[in-house]
C-alpha atoms as a PDB file:
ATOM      1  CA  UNK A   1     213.383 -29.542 -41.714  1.00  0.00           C
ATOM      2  CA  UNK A   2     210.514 -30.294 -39.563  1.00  0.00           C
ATOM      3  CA  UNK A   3     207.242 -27.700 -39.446  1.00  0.00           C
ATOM      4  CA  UNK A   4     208.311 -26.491 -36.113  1.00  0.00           C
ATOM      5  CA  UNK A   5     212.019 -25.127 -38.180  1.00  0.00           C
ATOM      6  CA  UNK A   6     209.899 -23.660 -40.102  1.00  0.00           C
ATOM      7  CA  UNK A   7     207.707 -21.824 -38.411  1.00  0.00           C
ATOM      8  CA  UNK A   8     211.031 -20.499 -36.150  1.00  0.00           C
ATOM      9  CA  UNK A   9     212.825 -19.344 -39.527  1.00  0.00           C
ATOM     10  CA  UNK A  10     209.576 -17.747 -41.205  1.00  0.00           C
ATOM     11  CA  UNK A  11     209.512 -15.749 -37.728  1.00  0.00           C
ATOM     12  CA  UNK A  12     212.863 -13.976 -38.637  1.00  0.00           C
ATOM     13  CA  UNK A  13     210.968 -12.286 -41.677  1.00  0.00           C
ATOM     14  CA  UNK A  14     208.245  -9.685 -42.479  1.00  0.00           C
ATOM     15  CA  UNK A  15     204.922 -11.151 -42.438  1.00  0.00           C
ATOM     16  CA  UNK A  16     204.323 -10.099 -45.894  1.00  0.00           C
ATOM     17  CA  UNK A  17     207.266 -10.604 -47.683  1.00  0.00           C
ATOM     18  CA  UNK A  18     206.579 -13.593 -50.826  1.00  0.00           C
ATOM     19  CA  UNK A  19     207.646 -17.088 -50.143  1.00  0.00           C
ATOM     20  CA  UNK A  20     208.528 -18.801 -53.067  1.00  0.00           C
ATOM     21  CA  UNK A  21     209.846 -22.150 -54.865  1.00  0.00           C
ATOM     22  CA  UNK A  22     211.829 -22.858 -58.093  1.00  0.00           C
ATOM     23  CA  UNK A  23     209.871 -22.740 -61.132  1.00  0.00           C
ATOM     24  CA  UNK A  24     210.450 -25.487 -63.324  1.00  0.00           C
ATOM     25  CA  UNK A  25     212.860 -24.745 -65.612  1.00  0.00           C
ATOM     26  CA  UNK A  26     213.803 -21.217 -64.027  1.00  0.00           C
ATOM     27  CA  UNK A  27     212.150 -18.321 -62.671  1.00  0.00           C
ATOM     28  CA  UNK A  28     210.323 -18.786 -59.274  1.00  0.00           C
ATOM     29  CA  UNK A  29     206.472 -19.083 -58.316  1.00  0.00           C
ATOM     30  CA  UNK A  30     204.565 -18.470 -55.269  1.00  0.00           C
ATOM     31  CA  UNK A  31     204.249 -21.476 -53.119  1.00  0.00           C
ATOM     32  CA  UNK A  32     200.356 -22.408 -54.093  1.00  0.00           C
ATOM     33  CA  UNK A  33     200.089 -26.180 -53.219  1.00  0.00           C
ATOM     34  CA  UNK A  34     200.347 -28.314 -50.223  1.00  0.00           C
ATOM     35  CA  UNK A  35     200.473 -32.230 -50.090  1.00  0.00           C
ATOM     36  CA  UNK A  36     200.980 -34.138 -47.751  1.00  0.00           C
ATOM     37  CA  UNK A  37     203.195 -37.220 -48.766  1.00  0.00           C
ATOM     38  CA  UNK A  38     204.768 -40.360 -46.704  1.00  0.00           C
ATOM     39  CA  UNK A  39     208.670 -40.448 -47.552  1.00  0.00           C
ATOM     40  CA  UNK A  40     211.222 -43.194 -46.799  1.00  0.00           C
ATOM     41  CA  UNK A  41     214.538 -40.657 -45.597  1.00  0.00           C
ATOM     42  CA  UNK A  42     217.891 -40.364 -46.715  1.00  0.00           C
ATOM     43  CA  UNK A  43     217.720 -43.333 -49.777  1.00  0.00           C
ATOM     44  CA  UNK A  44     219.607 -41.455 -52.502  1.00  0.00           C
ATOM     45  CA  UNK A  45     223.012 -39.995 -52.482  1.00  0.00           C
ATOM     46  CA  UNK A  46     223.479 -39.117 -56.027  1.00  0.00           C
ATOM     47  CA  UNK A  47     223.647 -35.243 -55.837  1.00  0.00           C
ATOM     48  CA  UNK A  48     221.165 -34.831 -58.603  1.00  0.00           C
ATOM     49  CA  UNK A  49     218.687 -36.856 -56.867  1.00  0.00           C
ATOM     50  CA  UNK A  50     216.859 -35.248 -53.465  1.00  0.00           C
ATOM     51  CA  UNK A  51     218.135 -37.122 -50.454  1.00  0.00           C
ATOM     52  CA  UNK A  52     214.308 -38.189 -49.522  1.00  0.00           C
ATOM     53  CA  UNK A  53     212.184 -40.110 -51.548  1.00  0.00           C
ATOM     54  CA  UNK A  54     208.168 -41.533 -51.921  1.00  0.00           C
ATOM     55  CA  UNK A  55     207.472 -44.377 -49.612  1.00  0.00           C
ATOM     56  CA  UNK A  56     206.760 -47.460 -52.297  1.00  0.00           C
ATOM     57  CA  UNK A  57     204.287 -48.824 -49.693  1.00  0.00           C
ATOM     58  CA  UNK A  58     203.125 -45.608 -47.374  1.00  0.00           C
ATOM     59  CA  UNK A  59     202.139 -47.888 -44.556  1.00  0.00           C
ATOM     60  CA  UNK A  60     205.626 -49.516 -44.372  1.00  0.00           C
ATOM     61  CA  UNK A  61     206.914 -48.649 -40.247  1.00  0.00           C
ATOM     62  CA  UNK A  62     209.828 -46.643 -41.906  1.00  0.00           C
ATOM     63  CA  UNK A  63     207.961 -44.256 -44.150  1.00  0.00           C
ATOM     64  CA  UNK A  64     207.320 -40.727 -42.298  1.00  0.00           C
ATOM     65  CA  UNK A  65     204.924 -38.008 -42.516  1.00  0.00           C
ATOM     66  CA  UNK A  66     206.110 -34.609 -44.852  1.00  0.00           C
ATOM     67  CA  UNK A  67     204.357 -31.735 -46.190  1.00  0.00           C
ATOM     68  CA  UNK A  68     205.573 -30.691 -49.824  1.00  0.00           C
ATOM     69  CA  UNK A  69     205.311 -26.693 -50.915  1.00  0.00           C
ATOM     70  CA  UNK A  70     205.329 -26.307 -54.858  1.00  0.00           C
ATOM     71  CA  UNK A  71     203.690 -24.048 -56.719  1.00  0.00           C
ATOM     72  CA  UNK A  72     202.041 -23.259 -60.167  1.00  0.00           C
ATOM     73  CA  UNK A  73     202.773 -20.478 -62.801  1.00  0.00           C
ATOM     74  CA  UNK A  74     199.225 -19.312 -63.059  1.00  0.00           C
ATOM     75  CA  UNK A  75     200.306 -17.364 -66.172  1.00  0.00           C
ATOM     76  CA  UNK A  76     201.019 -20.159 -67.807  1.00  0.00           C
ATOM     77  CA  UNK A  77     198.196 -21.369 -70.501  1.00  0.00           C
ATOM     78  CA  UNK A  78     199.323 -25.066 -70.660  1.00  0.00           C
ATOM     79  CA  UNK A  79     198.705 -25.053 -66.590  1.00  0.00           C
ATOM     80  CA  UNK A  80     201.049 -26.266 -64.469  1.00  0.00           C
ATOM     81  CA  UNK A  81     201.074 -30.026 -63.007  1.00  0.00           C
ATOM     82  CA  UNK A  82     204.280 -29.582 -60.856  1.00  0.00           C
ATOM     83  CA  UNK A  83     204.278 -32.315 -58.399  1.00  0.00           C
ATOM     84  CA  UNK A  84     200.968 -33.820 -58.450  1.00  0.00           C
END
């Protein structure tokens, strides 16, 4: 999904309603970090892998542009270092 997908699904909701991501190992948190990362696409096809995955060398011509939503449990008092 591309940023412009986005923006034309999040339309098709309240402005207020929570948008969140999988905690990580259950529940859910509000999405509270945004990175920007350089992928290669479509490398793995084992199902317990995500299809994408980090460019080894970001300035190679295939690697792309993506934005990557996680978020922290701000309860927690270990903190949270989900996808740094």
């Amino acid at each position: 999904m591309i940023i412009s997908e986005l923006i034309e699904q999040l339309r098709k909701y309240p402005p207020e309603m929570r948008v969140l991501v999988s905690g990580y190992e259950g529940g859910y948190n509000d999405i509270s970090l945004l990175y920007e990362r350089r992928i290669t696409l479509n490398v793995n096809t084992e199902k317990y892998y995500g299809q994408h995955e980090s460019a080894v060398n970001p300035g190679d011509s295939d690697a792309v542009p993506a934005l990557l939503l996680a978020g922290m449990n701000h309860n927690s008092e270990e903190g949270d270092s989900y996808a740094r």
